[in-house]
N, C-alpha and C. Protein backbone atom coordinates (compact mmCIF):
# COMPACT_ATOMS: atom_id res chain seq x y z
N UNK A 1 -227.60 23.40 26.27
CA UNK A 1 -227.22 23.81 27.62
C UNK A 1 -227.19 25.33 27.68
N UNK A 2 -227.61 26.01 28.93
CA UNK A 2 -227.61 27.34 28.54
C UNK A 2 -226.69 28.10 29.40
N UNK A 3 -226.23 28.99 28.72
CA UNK A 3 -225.21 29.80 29.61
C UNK A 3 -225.08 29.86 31.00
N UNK A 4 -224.22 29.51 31.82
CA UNK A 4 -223.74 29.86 33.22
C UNK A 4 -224.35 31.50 33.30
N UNK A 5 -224.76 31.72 34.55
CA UNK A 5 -224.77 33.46 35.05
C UNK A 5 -222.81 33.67 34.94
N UNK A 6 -222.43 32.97 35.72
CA UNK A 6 -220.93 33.00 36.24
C UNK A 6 -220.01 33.34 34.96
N UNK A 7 -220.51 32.24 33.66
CA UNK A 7 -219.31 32.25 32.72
C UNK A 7 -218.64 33.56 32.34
N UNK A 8 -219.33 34.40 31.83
CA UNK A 8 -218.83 35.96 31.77
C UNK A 8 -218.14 36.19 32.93
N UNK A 9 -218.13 36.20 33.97
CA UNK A 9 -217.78 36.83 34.97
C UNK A 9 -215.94 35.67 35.31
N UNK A 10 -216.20 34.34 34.91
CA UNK A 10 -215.38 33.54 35.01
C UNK A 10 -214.28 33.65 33.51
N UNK A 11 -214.85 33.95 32.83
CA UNK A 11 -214.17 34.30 31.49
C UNK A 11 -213.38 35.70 31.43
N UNK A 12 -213.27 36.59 32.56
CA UNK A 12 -213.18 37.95 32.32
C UNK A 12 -212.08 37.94 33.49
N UNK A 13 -212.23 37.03 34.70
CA UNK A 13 -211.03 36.76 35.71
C UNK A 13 -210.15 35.71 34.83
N UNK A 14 -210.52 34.97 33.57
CA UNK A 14 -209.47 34.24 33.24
C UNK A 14 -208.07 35.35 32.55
N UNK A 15 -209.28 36.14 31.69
CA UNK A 15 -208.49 37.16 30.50
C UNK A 15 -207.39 37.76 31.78
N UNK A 16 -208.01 38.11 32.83
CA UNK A 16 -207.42 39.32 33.51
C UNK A 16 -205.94 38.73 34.25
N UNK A 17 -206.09 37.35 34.50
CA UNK A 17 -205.16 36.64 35.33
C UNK A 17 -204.05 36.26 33.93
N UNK A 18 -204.20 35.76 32.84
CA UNK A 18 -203.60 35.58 32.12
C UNK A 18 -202.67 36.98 31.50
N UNK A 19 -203.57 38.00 31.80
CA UNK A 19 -202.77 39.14 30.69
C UNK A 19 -201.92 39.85 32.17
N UNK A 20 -202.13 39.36 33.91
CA UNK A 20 -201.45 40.21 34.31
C UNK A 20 -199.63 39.01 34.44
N UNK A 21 -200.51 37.92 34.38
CA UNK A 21 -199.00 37.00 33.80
C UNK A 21 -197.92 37.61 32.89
N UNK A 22 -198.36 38.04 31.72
CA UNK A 22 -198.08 37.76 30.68
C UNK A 22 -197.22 39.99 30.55
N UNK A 23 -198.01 40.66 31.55
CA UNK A 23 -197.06 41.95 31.92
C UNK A 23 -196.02 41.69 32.84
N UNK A 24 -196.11 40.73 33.52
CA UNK A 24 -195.23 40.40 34.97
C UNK A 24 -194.01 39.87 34.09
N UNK A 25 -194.06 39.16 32.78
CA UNK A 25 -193.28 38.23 32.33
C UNK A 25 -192.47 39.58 31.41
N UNK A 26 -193.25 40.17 30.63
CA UNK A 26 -192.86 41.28 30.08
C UNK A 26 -191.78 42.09 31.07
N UNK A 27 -192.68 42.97 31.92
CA UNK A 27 -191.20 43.37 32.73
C UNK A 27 -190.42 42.86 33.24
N UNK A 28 -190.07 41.41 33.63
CA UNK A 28 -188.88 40.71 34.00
C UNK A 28 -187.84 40.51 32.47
N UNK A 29 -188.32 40.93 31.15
CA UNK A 29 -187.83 40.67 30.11
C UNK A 29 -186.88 42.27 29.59
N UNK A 30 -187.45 43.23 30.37
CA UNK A 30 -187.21 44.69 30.16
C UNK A 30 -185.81 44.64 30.59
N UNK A 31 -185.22 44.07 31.46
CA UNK A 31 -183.46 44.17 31.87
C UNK A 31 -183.46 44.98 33.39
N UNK A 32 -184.12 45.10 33.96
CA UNK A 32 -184.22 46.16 34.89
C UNK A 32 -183.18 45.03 36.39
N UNK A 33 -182.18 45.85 36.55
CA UNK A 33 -181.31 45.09 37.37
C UNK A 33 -181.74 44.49 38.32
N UNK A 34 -183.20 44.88 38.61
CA UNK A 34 -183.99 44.52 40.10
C UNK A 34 -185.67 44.37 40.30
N UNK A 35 -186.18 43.47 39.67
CA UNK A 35 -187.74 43.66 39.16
C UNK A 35 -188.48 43.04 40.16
N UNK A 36 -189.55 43.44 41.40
CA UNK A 36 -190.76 43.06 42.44
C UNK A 36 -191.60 43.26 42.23
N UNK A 37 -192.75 42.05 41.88
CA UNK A 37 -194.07 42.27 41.77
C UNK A 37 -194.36 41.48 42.66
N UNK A 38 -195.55 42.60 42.84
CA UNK A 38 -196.50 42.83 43.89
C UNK A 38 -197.77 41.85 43.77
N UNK A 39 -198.04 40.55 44.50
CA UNK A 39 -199.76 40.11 44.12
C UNK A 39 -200.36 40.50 44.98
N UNK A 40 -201.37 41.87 45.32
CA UNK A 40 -202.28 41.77 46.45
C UNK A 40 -203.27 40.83 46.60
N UNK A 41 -204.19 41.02 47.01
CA UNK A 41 -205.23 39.93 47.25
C UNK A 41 -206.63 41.29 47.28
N UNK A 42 -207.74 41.09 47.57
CA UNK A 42 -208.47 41.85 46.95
C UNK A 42 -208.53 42.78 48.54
N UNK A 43 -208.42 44.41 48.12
CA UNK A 43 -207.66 45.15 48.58
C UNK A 43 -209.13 45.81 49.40
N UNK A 44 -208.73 45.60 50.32
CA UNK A 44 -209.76 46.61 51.66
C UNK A 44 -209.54 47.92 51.81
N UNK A 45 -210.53 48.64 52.20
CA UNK A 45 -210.52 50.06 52.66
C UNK A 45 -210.50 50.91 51.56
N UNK A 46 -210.52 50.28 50.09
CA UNK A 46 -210.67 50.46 48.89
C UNK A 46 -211.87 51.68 48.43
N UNK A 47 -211.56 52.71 48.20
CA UNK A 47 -212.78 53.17 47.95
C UNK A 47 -213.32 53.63 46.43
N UNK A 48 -214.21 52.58 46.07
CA UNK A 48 -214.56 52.71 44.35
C UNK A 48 -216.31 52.76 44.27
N UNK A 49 -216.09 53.65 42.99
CA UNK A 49 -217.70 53.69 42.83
C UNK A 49 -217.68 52.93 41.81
N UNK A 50 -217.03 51.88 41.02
CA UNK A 50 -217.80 50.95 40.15
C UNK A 50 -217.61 49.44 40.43
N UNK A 51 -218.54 48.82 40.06
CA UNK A 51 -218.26 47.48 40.76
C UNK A 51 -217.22 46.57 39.59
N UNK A 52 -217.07 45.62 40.87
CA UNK A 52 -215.70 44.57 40.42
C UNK A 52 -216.38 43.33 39.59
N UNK A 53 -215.50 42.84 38.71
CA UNK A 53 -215.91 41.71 38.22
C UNK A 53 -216.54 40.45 39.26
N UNK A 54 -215.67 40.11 40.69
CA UNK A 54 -215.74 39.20 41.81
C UNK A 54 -217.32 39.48 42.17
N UNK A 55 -217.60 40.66 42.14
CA UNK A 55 -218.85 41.09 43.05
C UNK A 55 -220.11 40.22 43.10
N UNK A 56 -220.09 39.72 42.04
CA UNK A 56 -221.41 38.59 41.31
C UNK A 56 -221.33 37.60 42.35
N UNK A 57 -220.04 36.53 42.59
CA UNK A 57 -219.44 35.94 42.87
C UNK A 57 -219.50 35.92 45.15
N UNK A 58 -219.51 37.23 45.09
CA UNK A 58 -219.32 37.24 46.85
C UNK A 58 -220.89 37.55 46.99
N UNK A 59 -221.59 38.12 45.94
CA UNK A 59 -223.27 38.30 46.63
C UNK A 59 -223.11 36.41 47.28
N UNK A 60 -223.24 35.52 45.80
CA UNK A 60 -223.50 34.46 46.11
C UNK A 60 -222.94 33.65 47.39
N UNK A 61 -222.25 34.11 48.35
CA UNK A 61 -221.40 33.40 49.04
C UNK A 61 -222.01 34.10 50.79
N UNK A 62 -222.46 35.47 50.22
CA UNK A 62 -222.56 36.63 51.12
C UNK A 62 -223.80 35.93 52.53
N UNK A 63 -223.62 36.89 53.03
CA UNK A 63 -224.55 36.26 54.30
C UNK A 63 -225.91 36.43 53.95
N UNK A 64 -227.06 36.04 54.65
CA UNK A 64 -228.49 36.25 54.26
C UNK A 64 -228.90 37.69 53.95
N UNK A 65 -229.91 37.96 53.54
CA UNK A 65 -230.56 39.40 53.11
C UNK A 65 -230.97 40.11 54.76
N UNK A 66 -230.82 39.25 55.66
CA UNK A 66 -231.02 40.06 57.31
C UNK A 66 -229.96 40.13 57.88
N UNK A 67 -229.46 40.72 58.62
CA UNK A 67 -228.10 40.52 59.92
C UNK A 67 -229.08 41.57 60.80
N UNK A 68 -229.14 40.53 62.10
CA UNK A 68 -229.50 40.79 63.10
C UNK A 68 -230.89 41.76 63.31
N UNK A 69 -231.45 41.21 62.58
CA UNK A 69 -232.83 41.56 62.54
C UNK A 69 -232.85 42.42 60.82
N UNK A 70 -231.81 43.24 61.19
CA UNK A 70 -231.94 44.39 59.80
C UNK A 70 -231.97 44.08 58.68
N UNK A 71 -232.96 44.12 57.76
CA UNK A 71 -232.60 43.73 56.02
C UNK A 71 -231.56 44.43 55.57
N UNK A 72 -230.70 43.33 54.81
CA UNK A 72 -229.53 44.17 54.29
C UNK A 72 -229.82 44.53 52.64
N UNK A 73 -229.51 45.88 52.38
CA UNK A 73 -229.44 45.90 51.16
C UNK A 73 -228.15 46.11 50.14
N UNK A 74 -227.53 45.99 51.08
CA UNK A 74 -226.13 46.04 50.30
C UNK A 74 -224.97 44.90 51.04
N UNK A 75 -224.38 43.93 49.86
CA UNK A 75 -223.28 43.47 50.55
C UNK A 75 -221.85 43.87 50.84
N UNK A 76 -221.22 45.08 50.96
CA UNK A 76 -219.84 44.89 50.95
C UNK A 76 -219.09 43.57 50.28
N UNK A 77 -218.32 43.80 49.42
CA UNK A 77 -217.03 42.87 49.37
C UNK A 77 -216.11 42.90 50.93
N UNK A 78 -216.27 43.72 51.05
CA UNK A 78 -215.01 43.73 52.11
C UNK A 78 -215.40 42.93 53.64
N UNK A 79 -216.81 42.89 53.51
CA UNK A 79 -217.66 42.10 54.44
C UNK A 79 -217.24 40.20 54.51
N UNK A 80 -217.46 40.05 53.02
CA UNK A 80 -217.20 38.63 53.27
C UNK A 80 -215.79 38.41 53.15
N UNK A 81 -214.73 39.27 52.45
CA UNK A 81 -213.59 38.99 52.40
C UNK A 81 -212.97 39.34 53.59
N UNK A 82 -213.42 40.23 54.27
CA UNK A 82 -212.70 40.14 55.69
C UNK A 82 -213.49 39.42 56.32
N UNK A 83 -214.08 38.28 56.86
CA UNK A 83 -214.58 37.09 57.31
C UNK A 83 -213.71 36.28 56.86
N UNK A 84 -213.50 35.98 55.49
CA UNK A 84 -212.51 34.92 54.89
C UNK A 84 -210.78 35.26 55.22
N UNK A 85 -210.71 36.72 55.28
CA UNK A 85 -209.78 36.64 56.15
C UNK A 85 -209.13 36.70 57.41
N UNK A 86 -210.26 36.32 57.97
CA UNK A 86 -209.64 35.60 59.81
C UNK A 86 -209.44 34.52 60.16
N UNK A 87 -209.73 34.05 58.61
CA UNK A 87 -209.02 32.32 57.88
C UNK A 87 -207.78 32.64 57.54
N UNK A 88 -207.66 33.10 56.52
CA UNK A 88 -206.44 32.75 55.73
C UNK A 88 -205.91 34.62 55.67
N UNK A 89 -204.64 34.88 55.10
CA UNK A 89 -204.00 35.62 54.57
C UNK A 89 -203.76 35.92 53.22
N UNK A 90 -204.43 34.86 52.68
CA UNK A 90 -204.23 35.01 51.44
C UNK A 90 -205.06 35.66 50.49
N UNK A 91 -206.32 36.15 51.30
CA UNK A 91 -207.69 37.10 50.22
C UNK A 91 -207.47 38.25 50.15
N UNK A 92 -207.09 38.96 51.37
CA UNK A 92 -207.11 40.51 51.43
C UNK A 92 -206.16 41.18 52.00
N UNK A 93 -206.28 42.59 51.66
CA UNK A 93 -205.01 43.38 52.29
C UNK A 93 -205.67 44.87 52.17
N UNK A 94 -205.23 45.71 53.33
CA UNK A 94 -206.19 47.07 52.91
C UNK A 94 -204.79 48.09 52.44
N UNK A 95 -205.21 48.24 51.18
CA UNK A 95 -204.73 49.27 50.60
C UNK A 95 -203.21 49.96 51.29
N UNK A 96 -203.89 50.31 52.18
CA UNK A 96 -202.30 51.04 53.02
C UNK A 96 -201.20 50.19 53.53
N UNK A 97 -201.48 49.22 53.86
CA UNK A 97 -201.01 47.65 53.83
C UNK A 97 -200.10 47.64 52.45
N UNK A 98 -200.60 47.34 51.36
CA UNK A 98 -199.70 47.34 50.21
C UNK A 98 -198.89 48.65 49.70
N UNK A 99 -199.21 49.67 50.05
CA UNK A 99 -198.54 50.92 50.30
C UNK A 99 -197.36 50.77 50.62
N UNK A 100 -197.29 50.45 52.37
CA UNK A 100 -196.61 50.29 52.90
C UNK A 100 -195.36 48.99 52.91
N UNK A 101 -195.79 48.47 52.27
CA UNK A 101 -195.01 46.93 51.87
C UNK A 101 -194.39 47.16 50.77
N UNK A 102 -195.06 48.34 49.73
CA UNK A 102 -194.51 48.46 48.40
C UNK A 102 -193.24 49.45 48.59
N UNK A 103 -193.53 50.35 49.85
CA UNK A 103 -192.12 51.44 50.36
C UNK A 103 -191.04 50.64 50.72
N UNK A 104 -191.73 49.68 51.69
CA UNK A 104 -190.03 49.03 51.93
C UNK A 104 -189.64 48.13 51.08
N UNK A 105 -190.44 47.06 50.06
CA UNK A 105 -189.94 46.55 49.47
C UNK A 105 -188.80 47.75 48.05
N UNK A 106 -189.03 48.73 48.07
CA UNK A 106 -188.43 49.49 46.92
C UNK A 106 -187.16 50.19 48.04
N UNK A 107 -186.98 50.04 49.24
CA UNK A 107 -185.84 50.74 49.91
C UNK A 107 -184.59 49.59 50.13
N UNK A 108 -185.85 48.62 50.40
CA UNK A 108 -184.92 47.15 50.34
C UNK A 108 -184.39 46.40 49.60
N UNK A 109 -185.12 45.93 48.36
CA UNK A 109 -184.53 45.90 46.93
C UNK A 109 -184.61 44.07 47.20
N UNK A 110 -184.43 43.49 46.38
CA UNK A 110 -184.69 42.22 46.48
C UNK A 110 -184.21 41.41 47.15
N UNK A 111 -182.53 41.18 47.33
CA UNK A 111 -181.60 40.61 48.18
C UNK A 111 -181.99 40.36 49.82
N UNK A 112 -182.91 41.74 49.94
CA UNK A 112 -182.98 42.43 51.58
C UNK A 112 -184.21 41.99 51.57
N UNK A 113 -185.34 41.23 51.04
CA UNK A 113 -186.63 41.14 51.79
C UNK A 113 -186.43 40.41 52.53
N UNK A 114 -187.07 40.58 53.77
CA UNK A 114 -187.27 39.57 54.94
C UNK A 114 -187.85 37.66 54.85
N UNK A 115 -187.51 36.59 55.10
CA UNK A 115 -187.94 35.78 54.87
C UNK A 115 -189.19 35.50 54.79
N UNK A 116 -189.84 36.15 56.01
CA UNK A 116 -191.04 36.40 56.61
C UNK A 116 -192.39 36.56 55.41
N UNK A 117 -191.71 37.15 54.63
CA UNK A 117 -192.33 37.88 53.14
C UNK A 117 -192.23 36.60 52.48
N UNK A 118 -191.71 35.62 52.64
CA UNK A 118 -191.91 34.90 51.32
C UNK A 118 -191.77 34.60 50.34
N UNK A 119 -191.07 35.79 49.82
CA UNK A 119 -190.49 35.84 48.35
C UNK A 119 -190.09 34.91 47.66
N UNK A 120 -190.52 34.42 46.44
CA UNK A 120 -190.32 33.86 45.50
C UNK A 120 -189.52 34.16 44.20
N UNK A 121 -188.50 34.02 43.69
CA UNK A 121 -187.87 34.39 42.58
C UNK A 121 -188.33 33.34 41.52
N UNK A 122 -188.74 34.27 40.48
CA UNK A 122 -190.03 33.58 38.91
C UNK A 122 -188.70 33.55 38.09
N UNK A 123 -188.67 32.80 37.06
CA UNK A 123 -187.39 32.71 35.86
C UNK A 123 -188.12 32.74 35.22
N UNK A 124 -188.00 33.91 34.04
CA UNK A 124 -188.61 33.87 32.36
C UNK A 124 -188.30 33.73 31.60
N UNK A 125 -188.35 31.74 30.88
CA UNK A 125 -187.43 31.50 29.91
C UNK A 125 -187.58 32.69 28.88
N UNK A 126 -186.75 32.29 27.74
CA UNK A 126 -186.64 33.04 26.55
C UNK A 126 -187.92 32.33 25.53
N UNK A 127 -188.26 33.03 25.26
CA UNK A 127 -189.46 32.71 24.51
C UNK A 127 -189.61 33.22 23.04
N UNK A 128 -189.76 33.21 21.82
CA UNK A 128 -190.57 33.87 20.54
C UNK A 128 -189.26 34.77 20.30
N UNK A 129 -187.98 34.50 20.61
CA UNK A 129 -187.41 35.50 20.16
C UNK A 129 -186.96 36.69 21.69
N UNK A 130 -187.74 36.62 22.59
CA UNK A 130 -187.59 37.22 23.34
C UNK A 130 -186.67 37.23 24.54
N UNK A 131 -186.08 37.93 25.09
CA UNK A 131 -184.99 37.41 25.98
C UNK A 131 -185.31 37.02 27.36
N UNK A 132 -184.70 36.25 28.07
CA UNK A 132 -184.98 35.67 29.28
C UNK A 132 -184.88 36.75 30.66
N UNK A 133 -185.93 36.48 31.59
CA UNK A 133 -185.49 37.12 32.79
C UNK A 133 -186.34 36.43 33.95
N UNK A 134 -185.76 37.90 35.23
CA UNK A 134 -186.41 37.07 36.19
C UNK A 134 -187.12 38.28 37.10
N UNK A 135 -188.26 37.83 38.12
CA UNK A 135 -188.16 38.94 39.43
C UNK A 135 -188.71 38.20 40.33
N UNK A 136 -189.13 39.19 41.35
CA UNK A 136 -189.16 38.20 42.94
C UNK A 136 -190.83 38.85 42.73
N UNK A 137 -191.45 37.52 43.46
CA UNK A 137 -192.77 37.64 43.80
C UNK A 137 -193.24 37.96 45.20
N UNK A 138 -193.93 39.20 44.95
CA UNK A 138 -194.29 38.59 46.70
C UNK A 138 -195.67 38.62 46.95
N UNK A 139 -196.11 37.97 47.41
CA UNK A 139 -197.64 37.44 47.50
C UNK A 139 -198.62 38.37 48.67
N UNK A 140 -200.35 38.10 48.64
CA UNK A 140 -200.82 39.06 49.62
C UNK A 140 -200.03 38.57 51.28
N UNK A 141 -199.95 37.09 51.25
CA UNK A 141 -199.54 36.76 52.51
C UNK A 141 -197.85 37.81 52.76
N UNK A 142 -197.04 37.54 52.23
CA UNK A 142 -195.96 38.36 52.10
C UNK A 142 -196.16 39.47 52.26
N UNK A 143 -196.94 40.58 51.53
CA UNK A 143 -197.19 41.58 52.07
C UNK A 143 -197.93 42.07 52.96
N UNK A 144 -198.83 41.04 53.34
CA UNK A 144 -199.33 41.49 55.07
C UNK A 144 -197.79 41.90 56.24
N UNK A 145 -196.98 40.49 55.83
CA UNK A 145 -195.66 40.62 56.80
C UNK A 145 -194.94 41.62 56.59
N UNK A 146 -194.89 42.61 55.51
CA UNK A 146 -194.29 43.16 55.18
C UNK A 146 -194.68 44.74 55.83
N UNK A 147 -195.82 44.66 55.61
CA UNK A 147 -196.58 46.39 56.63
C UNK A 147 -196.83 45.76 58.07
N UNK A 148 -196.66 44.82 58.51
CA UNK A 148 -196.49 44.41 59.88
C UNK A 148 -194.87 45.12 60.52
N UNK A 149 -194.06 45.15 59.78
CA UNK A 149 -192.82 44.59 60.09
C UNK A 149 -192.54 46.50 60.63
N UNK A 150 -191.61 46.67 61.78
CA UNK A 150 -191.27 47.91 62.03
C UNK A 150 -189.68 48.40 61.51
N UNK A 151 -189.92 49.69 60.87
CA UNK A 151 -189.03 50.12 60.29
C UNK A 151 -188.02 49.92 61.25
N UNK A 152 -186.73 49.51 60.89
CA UNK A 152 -185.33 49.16 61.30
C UNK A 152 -184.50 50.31 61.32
C-alpha cells in the first residue's frame, strides 16, 4: 500500500495536538493560583510568509481553479475557512479577536468569565509523580463571545 499524500501532514497535526495537550497539562501542574488557556481556531487576518501544515488539506476542499471567470492561482486559507465560518464558530477567529478576548479574560480572571464564553474547567490528575491541577478552557467559540462582548 503506498503512502497517503495526507499522512505526513496528518501525522504532524497529531504530534502538534498531542504536545499542545500535554503543555496545557504542564501549566495547570505549575501551581499558578489562576491558569486560562486559550484554544483559537485557525486565526484570520493572520499575516505569515510560511505555509501551515492544514494548507495541503484546504487546497483539497478549496473552490475550483476559476471564481467568476478568473483563474485562481492562489487559495487563501482564510478563504475557505471563512466560508466554513458562516457555519459554525468553531474554525476561525481573526487574530485581534483573540487579542482582545485574551485582555479581558486576564482582567477578569477565571471566576468572572461570562457564561456566554463557555468556559470549561480541565482537572489534571496527578500523574508519574507529578502533582495534580486544573485551568479553565476557553474555546474559539468562547472567544468569539468574548471580543464581541463591550467593556463594562
Amino acid at each position: 500500500m503506498r503512502p497517503s499524500y495526507f499522512q505526513p501532514v496528518l501525522s504532524e497535526l497529531t504530534i502538534k495536538s498531542r504536545s499542545k495537550g500535554l503543555t496545557e497539562q504542564g501549566l495547570a501542574r505549575l501551581g499558578y493560583k489562576d491558569t486560562i488557556i486559550l484554544r483559537p481556531g485557525f486565526l484570520a487576518q493572520a499575516e505569515r510568509t510560511e505555509k501551515r501544515a492544514v494548507e495541503p488539506i484546504i487546497r483539497c476542499i478549496s473552490p475550483p481553479k476559476y471564481l467568476h471567470g478568473a483563474p485562481l492561482t492562489h487559495i487563501s486559507p482564510s478563504y475557505v475557512f471563512g466560508a466554513i465560518g458562516k457555519i459554525s464558530d468553531q474554525v476561525e477567529i481573526p487574530v485581534a479577536g483573540v487579542a482582545a478576548a485574551a485582555i479581558k479574560l486576564g482582567l477578569l480572571g477565571s471566576e468572572k468569565i461570562p457564561k456566554e464564553a463557555s468556559p470549561a474547567v480541565v482537572n489534571v490528575p496527578t500523574k508519574d509523580g507529578l502533582p495534580a491541577g486544573k485551568f479553565t478552557l476557553v474555546n474559539n467559540a468562547g472567544l468569539l463571545q468574548l471580543a464581541r462582548l463591550k467593556a463594562k
